[in-house]
N, C-alpha and C. Protein backbone atom coordinates (compact mmCIF):
# COMPACT_ATOMS: atom_id res chain seq x y z
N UNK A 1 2.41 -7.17 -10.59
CA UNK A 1 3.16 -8.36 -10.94
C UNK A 1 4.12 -8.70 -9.81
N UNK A 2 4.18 -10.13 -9.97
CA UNK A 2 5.57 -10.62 -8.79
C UNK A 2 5.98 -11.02 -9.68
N UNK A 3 7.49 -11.41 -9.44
CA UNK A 3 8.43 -12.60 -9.98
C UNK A 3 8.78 -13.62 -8.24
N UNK A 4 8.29 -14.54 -9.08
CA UNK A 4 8.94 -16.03 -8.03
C UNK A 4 10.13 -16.36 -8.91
N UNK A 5 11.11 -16.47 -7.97
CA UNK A 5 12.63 -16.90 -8.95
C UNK A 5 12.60 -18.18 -9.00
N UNK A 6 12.21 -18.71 -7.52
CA UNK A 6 12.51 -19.74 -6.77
C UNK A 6 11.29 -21.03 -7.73
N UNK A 7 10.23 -20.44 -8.28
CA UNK A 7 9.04 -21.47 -8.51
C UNK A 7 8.97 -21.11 -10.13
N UNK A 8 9.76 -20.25 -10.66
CA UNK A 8 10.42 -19.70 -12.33
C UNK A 8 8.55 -19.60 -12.62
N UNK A 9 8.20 -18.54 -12.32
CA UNK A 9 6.75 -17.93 -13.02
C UNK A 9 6.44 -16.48 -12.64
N UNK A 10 5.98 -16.00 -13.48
CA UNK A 10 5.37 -14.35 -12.88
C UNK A 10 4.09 -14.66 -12.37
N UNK A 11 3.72 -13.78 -11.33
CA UNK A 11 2.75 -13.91 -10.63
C UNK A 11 2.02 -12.86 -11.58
N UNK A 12 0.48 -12.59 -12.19
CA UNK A 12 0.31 -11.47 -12.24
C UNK A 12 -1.11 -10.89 -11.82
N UNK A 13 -1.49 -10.06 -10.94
CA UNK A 13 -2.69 -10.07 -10.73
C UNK A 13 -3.42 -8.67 -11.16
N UNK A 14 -4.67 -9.30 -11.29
CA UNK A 14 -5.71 -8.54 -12.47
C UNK A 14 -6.68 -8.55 -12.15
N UNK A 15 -7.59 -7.82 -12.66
CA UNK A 15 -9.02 -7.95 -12.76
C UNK A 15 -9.45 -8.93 -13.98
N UNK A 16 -10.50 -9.68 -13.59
CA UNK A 16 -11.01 -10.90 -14.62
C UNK A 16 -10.79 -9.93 -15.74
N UNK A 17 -10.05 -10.47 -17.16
CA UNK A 17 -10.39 -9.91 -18.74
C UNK A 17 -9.88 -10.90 -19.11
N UNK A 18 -10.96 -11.64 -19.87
CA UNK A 18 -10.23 -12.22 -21.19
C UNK A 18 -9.22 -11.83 -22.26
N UNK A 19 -9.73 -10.75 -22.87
CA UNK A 19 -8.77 -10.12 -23.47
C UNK A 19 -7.67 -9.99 -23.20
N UNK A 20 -7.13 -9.41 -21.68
CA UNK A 20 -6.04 -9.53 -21.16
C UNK A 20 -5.34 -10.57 -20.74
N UNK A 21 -5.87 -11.64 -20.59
CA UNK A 21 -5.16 -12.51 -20.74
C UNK A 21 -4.65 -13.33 -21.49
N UNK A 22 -5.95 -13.20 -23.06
CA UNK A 22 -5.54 -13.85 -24.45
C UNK A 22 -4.11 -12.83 -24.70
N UNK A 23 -4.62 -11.68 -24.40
CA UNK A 23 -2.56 -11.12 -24.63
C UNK A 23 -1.43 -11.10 -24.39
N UNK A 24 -1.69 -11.67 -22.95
CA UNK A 24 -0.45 -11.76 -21.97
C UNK A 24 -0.16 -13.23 -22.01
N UNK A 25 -0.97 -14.30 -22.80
CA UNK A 25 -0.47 -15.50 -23.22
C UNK A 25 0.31 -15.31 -24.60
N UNK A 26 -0.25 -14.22 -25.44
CA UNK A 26 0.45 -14.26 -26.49
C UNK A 26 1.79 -13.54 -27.10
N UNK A 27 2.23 -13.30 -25.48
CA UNK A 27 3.59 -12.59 -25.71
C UNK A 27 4.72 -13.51 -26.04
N UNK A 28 4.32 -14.70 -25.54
CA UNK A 28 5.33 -16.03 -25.14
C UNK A 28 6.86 -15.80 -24.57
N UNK A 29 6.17 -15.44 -23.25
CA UNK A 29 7.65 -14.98 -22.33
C UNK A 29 8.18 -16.47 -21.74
N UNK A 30 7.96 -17.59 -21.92
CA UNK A 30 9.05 -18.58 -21.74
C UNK A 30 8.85 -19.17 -20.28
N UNK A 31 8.31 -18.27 -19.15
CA UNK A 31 7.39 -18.61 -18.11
C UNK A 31 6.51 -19.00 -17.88
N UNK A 32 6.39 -19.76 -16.86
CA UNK A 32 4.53 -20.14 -16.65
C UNK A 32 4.09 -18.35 -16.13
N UNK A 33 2.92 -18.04 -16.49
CA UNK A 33 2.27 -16.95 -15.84
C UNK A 33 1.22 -17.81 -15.14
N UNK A 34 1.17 -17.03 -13.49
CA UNK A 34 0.18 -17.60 -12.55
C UNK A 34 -0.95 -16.34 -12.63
N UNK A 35 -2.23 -16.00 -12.95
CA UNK A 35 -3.30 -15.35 -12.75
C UNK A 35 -3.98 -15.09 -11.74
N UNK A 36 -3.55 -13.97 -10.61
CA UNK A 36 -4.24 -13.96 -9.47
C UNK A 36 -5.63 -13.16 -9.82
N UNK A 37 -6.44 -13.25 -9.43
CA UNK A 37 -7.61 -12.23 -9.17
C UNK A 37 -7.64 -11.31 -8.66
N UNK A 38 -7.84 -10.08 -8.51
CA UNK A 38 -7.44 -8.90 -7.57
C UNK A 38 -8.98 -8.37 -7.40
N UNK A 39 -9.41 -8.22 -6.30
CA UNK A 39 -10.61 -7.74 -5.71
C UNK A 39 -10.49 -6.41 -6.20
N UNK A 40 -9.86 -5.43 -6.30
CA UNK A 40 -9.98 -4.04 -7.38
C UNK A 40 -8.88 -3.81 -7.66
N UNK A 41 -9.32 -2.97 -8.70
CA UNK A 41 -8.16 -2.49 -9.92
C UNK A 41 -7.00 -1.09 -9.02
N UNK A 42 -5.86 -1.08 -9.83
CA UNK A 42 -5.07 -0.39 -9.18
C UNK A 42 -5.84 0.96 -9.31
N UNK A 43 -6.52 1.35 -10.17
CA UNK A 43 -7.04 3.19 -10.12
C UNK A 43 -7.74 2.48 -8.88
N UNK A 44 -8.61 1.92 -8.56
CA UNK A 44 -9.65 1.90 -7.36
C UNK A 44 -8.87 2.28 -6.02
N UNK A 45 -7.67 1.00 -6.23
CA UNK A 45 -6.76 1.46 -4.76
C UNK A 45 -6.51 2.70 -4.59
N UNK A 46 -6.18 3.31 -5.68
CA UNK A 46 -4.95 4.49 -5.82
C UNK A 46 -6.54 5.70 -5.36
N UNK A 47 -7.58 5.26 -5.81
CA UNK A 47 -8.75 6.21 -5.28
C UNK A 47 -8.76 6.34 -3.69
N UNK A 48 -9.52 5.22 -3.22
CA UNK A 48 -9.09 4.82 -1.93
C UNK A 48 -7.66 5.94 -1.35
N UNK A 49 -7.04 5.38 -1.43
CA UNK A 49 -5.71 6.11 -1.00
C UNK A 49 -5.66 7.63 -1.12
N UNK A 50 -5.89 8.38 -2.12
CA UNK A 50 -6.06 9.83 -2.56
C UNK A 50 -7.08 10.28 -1.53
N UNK A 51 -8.44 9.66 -0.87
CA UNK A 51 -9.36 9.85 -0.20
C UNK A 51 -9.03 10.19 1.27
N UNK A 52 -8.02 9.03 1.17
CA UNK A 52 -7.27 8.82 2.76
C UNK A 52 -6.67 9.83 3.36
N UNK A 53 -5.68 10.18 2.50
CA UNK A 53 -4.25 10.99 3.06
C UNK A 53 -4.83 12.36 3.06
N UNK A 54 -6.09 13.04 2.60
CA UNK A 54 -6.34 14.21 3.32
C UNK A 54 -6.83 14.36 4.80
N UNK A 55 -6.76 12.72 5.21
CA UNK A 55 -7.96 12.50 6.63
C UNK A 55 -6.29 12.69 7.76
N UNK A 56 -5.18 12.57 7.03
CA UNK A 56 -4.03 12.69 8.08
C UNK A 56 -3.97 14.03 8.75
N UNK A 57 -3.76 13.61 9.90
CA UNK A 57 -3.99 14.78 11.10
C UNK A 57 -5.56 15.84 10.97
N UNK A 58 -6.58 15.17 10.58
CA UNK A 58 -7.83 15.26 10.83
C UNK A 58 -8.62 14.48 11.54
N UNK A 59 -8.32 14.06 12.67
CA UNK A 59 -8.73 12.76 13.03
C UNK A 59 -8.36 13.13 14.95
N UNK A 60 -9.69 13.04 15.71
CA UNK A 60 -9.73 12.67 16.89
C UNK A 60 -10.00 11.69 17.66
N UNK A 61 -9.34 11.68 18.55
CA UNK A 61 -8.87 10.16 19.44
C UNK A 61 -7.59 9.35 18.57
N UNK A 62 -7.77 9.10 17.52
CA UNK A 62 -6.01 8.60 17.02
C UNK A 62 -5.63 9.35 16.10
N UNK A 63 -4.59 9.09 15.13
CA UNK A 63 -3.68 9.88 14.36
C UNK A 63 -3.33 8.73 13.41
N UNK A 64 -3.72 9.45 11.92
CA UNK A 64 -3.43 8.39 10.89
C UNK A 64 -1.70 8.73 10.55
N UNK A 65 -0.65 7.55 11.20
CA UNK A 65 0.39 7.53 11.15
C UNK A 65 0.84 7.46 9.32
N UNK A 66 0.29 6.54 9.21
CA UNK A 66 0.24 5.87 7.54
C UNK A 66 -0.43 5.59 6.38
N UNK A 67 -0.39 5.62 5.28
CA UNK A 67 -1.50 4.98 4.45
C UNK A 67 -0.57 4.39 3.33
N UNK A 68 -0.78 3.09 3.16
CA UNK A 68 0.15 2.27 2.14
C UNK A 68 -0.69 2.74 0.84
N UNK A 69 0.26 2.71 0.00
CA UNK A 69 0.32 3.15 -1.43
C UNK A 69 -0.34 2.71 -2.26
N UNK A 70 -1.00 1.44 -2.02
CA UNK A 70 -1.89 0.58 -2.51
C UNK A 70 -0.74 -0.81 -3.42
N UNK A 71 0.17 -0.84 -3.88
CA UNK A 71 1.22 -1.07 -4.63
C UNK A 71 1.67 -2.97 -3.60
N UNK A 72 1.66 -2.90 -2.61
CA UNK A 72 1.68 -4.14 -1.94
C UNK A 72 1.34 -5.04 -2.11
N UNK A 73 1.35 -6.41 -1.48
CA UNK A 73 0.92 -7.53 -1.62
C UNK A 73 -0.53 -7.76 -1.27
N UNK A 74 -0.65 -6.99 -0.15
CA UNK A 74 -2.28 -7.26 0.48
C UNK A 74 -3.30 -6.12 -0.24
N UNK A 75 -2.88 -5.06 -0.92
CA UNK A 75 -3.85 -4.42 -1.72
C UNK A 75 -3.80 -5.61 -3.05
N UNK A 76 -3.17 -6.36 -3.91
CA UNK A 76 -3.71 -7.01 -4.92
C UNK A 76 -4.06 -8.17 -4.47
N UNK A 77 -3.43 -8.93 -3.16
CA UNK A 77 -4.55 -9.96 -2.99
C UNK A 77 -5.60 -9.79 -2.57
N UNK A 78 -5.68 -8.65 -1.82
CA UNK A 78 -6.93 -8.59 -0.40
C UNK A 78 -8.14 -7.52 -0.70
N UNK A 79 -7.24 -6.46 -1.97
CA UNK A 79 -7.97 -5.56 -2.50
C UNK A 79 -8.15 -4.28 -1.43
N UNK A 80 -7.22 -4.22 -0.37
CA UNK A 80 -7.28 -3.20 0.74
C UNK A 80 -6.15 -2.21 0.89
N UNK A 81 -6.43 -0.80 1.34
CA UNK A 81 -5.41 -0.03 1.65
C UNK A 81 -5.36 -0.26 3.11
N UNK A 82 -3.65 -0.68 3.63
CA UNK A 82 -3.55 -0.63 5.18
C UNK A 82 -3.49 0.67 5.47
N UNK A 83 -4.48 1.19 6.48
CA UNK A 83 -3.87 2.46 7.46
C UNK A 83 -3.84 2.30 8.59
N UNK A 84 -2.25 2.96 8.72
CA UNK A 84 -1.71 2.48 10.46
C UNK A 84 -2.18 3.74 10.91
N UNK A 85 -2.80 3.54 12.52
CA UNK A 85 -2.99 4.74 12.99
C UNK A 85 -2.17 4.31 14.58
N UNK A 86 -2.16 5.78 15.32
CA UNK A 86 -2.05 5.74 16.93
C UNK A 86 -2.83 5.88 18.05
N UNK A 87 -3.23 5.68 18.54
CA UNK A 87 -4.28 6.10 19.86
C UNK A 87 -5.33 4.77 19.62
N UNK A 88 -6.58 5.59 19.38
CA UNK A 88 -7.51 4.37 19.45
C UNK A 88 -8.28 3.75 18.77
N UNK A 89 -7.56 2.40 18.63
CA UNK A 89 -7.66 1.82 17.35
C UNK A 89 -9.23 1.64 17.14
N UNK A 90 -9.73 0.80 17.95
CA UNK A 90 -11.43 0.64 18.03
C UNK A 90 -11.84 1.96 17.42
N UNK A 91 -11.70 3.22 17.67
CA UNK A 91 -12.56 4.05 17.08
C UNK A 91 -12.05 4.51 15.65
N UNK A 92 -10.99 4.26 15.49
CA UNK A 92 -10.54 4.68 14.20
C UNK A 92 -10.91 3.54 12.94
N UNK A 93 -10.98 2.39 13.87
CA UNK A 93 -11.68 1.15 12.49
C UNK A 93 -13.32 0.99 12.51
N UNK A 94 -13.67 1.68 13.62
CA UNK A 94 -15.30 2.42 13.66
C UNK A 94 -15.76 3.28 12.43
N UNK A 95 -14.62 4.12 12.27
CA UNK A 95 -14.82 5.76 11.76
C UNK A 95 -14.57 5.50 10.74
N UNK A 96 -13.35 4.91 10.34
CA UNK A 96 -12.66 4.60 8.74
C UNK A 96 -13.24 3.82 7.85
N UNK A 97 -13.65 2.29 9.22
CA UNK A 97 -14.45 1.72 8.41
C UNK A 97 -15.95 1.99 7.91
N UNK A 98 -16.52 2.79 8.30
CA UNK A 98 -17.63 3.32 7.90
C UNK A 98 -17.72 4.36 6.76
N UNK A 99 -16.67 4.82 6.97
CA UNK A 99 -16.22 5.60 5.29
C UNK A 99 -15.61 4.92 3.97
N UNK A 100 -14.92 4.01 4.53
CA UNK A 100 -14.32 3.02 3.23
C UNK A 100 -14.99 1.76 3.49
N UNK A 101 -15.34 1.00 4.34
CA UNK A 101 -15.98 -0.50 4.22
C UNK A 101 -14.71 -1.25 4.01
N UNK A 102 -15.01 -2.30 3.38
CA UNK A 102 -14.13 -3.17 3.17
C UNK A 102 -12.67 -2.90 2.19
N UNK A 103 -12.76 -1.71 1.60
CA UNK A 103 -12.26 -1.23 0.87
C UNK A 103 -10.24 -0.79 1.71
N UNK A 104 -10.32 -0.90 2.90
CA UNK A 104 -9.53 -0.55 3.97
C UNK A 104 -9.18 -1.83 5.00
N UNK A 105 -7.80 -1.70 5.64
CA UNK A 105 -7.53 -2.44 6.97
C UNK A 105 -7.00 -1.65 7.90
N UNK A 106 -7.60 -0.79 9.28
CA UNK A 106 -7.15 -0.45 10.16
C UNK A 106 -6.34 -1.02 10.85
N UNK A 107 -4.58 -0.81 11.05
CA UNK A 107 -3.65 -1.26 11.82
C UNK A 107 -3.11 -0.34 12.66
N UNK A 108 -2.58 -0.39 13.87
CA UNK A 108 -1.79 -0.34 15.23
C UNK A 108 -0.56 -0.22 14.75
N UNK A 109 -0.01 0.83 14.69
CA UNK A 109 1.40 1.09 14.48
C UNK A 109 1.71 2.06 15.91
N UNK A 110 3.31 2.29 15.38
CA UNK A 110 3.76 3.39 16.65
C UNK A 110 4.33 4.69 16.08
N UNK A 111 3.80 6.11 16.75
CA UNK A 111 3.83 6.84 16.12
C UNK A 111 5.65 7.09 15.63
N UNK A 112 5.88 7.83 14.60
CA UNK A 112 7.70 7.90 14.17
C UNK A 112 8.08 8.74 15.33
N UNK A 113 9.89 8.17 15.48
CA UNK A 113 10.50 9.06 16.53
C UNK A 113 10.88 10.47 16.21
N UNK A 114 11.13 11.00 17.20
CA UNK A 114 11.29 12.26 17.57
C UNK A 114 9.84 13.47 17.68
């Protein structure tokens, strides 16, 4: 879910259910509710992600700096977990993406200080 303050509606995004939405109309919260679509469900992300974070510091030529939580804006619109890595990106969106597909976005971060 979002809240827009500014446009007075909850954003909420889902996987297509009727059901769920005949319910979430029949709460009558006083807002417009906006219905996004979400390319997968939060267990899917949260799979994805669980898959990921054992691949940290298993990984030659770059280093998986990060893996977002799935909980973001671009996992319910985009349906993707970002992982930031270091070194080389080309081979790490080679490697990753061939294990997750579309399911993932390989990003260029910098590794943390010290």
């Amino acid at each position: 879910m979002e809240v827009d303050t500014a446009g007075d509606r909850l954003i909420v995004y889902r996987r297509t259910d009727s059901r769920f939405d005949a319910a979430l109309s029949g709460l009558g919260l006083g807002v417009h509710v906006d219905l996004q679509n979400a390319p997968r469900s939060r267990k899917e992300m949260r799979a994805t992600h669980d898959h990921l974070v054992p691949l940290v510091g298993s990984t030659t030529g770059y280093r998986i700096i990060r893996v977002s939580s799935g909980g973001d804006e671009l996992a319910f619109t985009r349906g993707v977990v970002e992982v930031g890595v270091n070194g080389d990106l080309e081979r790490a969106k080679r490697e990753l993406g061939a294990k997750f597909g579309d399911r993932i976005q390989v990003v260029a971060v910098e590794p943390p200080a010290g």
